[in-house]
ModelCIF file with pLDDT and N, C-alpha, C, O atoms, coordinates in Angstrom:
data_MODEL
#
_entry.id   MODEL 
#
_entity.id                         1 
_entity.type                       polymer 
_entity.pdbx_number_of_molecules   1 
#
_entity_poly.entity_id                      1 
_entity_poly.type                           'polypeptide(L)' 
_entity_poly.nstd_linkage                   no 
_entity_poly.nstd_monomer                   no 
_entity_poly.pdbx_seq_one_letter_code       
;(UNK)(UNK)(UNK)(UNK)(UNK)(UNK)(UNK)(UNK)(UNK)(UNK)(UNK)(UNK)(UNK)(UNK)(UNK)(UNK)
(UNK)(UNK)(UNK)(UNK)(UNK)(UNK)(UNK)(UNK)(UNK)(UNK)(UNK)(UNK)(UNK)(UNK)(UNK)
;
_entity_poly.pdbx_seq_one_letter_code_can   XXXXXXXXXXXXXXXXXXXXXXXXXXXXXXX 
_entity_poly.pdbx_strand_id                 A 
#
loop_
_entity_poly_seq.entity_id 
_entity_poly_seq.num 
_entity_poly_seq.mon_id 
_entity_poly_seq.hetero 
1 1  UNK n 
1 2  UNK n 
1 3  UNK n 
1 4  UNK n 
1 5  UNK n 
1 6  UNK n 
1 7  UNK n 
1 8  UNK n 
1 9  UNK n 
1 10 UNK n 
1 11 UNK n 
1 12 UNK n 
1 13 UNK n 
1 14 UNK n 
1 15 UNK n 
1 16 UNK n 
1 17 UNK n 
1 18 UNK n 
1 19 UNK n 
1 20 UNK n 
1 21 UNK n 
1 22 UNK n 
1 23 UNK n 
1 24 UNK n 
1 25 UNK n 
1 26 UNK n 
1 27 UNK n 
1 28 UNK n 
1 29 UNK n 
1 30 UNK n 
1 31 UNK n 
#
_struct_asym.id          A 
_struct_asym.entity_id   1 
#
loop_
_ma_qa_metric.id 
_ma_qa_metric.mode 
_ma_qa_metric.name 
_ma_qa_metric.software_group_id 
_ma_qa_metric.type 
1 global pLDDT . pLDDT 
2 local  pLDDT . pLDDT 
#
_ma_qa_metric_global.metric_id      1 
_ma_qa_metric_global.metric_value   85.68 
_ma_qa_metric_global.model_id       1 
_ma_qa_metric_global.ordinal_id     1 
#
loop_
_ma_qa_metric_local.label_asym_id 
_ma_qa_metric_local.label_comp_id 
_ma_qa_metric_local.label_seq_id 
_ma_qa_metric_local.metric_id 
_ma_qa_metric_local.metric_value 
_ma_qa_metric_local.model_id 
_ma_qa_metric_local.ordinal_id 
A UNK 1  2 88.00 1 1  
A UNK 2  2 87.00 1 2  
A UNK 3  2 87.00 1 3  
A UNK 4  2 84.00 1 4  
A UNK 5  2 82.00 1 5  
A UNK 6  2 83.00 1 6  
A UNK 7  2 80.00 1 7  
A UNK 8  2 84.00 1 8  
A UNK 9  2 89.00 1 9  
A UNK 10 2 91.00 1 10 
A UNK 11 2 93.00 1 11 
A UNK 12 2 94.00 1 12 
A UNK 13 2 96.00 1 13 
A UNK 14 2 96.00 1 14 
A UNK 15 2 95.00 1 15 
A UNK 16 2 94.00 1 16 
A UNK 17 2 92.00 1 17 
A UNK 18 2 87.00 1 18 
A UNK 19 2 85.00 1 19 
A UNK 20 2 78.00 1 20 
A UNK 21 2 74.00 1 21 
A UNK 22 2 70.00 1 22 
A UNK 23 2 71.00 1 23 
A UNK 24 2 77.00 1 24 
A UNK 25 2 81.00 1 25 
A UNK 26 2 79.00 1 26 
A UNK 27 2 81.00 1 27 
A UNK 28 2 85.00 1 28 
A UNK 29 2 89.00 1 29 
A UNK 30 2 90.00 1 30 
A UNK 31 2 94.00 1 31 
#
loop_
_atom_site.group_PDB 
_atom_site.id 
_atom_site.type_symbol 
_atom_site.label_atom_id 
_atom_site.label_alt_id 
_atom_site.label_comp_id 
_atom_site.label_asym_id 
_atom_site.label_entity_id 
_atom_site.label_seq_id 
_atom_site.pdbx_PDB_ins_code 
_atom_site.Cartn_x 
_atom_site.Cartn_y 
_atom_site.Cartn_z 
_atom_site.occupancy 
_atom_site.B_iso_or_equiv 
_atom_site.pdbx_formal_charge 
_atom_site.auth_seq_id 
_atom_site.auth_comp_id 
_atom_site.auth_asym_id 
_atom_site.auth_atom_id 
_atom_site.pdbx_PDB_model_num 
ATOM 1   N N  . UNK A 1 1  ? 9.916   8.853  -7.999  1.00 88.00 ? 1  UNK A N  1 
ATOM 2   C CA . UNK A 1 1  ? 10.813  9.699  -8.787  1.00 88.00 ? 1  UNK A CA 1 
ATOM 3   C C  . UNK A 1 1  ? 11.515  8.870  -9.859  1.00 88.00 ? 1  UNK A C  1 
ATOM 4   O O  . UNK A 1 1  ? 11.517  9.390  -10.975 1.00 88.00 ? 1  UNK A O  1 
ATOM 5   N N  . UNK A 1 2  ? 12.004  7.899  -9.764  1.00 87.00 ? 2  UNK A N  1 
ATOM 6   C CA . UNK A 1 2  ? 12.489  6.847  -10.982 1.00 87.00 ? 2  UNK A CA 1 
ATOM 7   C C  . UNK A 1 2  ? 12.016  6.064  -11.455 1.00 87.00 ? 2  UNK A C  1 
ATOM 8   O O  . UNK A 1 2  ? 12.428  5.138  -12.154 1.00 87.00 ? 2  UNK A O  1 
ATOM 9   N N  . UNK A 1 3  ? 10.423  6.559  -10.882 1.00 87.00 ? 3  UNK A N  1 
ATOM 10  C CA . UNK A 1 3  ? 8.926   5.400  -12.294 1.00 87.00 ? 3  UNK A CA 1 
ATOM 11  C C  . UNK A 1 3  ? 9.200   6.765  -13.238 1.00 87.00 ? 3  UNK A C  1 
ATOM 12  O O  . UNK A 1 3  ? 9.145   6.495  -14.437 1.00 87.00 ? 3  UNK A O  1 
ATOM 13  N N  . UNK A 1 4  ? 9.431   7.919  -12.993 1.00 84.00 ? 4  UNK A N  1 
ATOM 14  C CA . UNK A 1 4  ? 9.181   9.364  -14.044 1.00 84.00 ? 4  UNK A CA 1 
ATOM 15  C C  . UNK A 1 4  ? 10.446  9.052  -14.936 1.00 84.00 ? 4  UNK A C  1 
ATOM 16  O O  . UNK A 1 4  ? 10.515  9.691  -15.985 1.00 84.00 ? 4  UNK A O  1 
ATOM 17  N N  . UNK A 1 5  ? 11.393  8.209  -14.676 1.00 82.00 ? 5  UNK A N  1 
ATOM 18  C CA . UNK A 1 5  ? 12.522  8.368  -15.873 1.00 82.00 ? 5  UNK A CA 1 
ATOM 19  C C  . UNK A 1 5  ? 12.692  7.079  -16.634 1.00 82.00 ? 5  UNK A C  1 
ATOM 20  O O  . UNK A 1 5  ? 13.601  6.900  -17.444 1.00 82.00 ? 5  UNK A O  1 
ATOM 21  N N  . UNK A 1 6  ? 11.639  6.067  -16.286 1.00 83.00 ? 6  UNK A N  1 
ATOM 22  C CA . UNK A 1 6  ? 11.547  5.198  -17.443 1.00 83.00 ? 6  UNK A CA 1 
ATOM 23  C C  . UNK A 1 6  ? 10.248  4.774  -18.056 1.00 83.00 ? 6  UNK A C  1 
ATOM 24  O O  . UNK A 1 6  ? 9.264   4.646  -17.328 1.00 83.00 ? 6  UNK A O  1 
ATOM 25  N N  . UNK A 1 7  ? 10.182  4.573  -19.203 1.00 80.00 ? 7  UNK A N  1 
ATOM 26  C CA . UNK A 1 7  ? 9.754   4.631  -20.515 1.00 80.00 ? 7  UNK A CA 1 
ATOM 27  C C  . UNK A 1 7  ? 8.262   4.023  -20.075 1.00 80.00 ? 7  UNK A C  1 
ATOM 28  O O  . UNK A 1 7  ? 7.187   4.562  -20.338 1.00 80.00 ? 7  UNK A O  1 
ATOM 29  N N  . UNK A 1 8  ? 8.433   2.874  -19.401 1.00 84.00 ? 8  UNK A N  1 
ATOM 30  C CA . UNK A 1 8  ? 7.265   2.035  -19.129 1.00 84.00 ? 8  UNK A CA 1 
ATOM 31  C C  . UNK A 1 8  ? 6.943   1.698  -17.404 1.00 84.00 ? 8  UNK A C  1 
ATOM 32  O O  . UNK A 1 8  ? 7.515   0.793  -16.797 1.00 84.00 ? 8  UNK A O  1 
ATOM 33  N N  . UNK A 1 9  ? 6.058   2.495  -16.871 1.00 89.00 ? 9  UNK A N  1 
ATOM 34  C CA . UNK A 1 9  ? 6.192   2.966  -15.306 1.00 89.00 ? 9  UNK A CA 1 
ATOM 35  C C  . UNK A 1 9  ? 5.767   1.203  -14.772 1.00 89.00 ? 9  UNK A C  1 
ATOM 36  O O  . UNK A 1 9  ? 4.979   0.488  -15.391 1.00 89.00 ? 9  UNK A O  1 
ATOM 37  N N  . UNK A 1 10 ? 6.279   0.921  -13.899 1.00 91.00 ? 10 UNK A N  1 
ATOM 38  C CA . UNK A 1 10 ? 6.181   -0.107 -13.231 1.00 91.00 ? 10 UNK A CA 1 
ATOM 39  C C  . UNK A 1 10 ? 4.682   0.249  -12.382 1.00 91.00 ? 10 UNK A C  1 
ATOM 40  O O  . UNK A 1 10 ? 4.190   1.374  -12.300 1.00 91.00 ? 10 UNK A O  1 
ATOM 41  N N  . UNK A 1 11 ? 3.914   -1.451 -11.579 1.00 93.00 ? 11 UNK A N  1 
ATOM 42  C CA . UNK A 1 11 ? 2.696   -1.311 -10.813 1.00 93.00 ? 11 UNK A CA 1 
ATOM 43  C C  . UNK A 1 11 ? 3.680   -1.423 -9.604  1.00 93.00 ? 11 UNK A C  1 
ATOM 44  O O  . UNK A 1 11 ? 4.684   -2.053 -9.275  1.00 93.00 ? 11 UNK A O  1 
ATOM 45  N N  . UNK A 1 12 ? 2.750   -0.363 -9.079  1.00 94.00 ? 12 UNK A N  1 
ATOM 46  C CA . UNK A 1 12 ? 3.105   -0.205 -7.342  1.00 94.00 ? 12 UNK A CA 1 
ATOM 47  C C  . UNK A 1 12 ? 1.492   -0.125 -5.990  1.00 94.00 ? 12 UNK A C  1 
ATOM 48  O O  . UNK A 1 12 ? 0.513   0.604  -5.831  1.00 94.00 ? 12 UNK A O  1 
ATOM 49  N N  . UNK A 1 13 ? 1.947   -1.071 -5.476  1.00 96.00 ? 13 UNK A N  1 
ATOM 50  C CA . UNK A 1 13 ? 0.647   -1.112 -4.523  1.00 96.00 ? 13 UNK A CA 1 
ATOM 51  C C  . UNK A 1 13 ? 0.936   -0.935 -2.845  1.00 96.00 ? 13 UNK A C  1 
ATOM 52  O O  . UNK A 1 13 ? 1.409   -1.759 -2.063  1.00 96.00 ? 13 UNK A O  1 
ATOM 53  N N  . UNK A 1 14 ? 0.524   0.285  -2.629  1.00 96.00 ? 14 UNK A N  1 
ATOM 54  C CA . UNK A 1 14 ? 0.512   0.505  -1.047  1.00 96.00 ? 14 UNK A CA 1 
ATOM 55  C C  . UNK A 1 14 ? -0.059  0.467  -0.410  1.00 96.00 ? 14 UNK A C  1 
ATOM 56  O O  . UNK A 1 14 ? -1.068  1.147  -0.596  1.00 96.00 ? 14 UNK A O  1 
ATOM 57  N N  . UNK A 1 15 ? 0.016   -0.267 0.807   1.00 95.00 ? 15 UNK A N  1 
ATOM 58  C CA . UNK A 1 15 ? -1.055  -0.709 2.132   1.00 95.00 ? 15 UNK A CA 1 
ATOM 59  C C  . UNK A 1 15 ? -0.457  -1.183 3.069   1.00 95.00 ? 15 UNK A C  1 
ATOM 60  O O  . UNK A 1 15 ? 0.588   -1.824 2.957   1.00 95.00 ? 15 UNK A O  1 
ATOM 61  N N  . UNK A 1 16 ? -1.154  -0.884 4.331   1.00 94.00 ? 16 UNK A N  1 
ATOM 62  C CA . UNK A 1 16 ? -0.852  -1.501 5.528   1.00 94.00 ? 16 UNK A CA 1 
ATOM 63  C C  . UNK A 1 16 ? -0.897  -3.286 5.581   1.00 94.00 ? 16 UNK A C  1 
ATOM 64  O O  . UNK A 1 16 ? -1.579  -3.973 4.820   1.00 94.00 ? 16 UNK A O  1 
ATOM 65  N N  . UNK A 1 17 ? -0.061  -3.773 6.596   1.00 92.00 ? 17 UNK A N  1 
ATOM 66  C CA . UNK A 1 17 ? -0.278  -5.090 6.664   1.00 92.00 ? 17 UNK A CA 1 
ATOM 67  C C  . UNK A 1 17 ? 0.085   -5.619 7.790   1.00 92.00 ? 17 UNK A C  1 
ATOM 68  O O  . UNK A 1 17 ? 1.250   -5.590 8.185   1.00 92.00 ? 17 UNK A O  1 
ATOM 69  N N  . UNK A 1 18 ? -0.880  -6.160 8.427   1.00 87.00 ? 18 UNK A N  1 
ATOM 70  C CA . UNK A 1 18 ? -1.290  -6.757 9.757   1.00 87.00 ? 18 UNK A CA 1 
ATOM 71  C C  . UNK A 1 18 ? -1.782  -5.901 10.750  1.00 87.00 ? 18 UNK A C  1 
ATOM 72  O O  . UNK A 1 18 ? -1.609  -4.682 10.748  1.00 87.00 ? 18 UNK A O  1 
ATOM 73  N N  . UNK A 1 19 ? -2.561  -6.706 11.829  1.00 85.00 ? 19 UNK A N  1 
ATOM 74  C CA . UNK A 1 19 ? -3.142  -6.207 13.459  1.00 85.00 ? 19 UNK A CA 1 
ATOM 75  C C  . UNK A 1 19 ? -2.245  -6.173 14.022  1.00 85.00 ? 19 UNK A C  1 
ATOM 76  O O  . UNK A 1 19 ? -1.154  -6.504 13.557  1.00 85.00 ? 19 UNK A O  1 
ATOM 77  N N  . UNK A 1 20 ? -2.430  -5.768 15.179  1.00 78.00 ? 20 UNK A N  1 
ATOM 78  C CA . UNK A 1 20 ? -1.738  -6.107 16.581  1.00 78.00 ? 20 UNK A CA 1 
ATOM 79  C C  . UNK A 1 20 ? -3.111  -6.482 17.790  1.00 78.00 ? 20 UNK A C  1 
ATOM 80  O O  . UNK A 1 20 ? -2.987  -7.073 18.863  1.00 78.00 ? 20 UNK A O  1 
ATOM 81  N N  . UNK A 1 21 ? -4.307  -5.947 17.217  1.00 74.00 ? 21 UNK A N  1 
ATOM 82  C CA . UNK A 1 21 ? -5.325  -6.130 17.852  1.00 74.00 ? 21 UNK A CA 1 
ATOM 83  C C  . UNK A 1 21 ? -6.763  -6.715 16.980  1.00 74.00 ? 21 UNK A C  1 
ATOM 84  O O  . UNK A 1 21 ? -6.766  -6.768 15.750  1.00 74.00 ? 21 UNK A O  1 
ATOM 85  N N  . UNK A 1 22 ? -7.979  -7.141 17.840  1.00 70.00 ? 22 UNK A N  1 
ATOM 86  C CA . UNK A 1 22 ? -8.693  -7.390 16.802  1.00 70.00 ? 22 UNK A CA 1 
ATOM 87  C C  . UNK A 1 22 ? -9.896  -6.420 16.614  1.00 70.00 ? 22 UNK A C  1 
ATOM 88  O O  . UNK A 1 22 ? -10.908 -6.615 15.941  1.00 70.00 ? 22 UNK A O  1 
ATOM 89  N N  . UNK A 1 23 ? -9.635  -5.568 17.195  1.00 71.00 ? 23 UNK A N  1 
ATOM 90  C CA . UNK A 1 23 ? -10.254 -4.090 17.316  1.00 71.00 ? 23 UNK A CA 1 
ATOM 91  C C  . UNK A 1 23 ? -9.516  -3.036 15.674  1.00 71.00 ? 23 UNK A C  1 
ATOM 92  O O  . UNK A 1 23 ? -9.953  -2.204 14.879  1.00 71.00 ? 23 UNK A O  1 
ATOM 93  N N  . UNK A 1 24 ? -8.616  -3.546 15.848  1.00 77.00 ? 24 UNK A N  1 
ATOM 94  C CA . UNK A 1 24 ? -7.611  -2.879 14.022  1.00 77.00 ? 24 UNK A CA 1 
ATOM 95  C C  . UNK A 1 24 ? -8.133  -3.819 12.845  1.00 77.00 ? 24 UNK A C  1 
ATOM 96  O O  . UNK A 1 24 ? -8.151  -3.570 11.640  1.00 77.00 ? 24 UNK A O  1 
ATOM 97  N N  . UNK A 1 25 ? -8.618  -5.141 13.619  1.00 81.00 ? 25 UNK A N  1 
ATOM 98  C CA . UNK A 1 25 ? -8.465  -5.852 12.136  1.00 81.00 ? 25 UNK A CA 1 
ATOM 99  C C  . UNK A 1 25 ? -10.472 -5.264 11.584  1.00 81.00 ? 25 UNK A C  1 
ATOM 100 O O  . UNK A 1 25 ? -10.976 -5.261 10.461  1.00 81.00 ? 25 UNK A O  1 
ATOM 101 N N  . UNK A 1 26 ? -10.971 -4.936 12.684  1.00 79.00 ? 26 UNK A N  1 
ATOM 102 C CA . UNK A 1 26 ? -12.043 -3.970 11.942  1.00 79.00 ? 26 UNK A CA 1 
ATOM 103 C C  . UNK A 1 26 ? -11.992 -2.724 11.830  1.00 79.00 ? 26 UNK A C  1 
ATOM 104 O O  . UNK A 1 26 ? -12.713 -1.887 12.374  1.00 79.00 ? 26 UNK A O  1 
ATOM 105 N N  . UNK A 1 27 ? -11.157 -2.579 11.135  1.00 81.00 ? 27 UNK A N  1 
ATOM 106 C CA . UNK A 1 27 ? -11.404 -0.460 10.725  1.00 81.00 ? 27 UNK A CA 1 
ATOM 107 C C  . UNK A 1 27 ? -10.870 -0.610 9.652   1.00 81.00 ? 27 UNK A C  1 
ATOM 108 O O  . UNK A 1 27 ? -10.077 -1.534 9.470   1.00 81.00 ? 27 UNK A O  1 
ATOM 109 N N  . UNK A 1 28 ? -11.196 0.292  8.676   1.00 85.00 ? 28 UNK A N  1 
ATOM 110 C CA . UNK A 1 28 ? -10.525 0.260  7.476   1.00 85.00 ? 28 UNK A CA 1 
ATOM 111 C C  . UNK A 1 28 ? -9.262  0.693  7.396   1.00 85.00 ? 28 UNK A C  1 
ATOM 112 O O  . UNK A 1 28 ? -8.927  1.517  8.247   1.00 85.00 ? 28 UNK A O  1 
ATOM 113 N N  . UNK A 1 29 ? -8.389  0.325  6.519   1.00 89.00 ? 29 UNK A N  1 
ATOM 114 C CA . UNK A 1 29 ? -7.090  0.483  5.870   1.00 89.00 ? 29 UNK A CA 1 
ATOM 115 C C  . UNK A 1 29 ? -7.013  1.160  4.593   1.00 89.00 ? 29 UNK A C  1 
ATOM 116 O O  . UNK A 1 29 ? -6.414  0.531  3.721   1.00 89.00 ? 29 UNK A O  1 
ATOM 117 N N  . UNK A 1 30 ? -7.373  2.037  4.347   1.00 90.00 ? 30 UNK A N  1 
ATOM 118 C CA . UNK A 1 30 ? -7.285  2.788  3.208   1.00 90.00 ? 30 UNK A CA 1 
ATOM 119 C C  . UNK A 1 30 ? -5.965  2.395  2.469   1.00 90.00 ? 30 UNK A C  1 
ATOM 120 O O  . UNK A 1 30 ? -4.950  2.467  3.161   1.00 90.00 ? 30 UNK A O  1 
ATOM 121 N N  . UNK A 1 31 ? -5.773  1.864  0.768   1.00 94.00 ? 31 UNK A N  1 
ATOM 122 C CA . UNK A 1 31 ? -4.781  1.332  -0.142  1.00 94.00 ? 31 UNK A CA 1 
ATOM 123 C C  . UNK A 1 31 ? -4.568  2.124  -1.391  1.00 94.00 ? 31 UNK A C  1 
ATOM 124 O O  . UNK A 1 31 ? -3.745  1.751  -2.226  1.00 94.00 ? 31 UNK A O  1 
#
């Protein structure tokens, strides 16, 4: 909502980060 009220929108990158298992660290993480 406040990248929409300035002039020049900032980069924003979302994703998960880290396992707890090594059964998670193979499946995808969609970003």
């Amino acid at each position: 909502l406040a990248q929409k009220q300035k002039a020049q929108q900032d980069n924003i990158i979302i994703s998960s980060l880290g396992n707890a298992s090594e059964q998670e660290m193979l499946s995808i993480k969609p970003a």
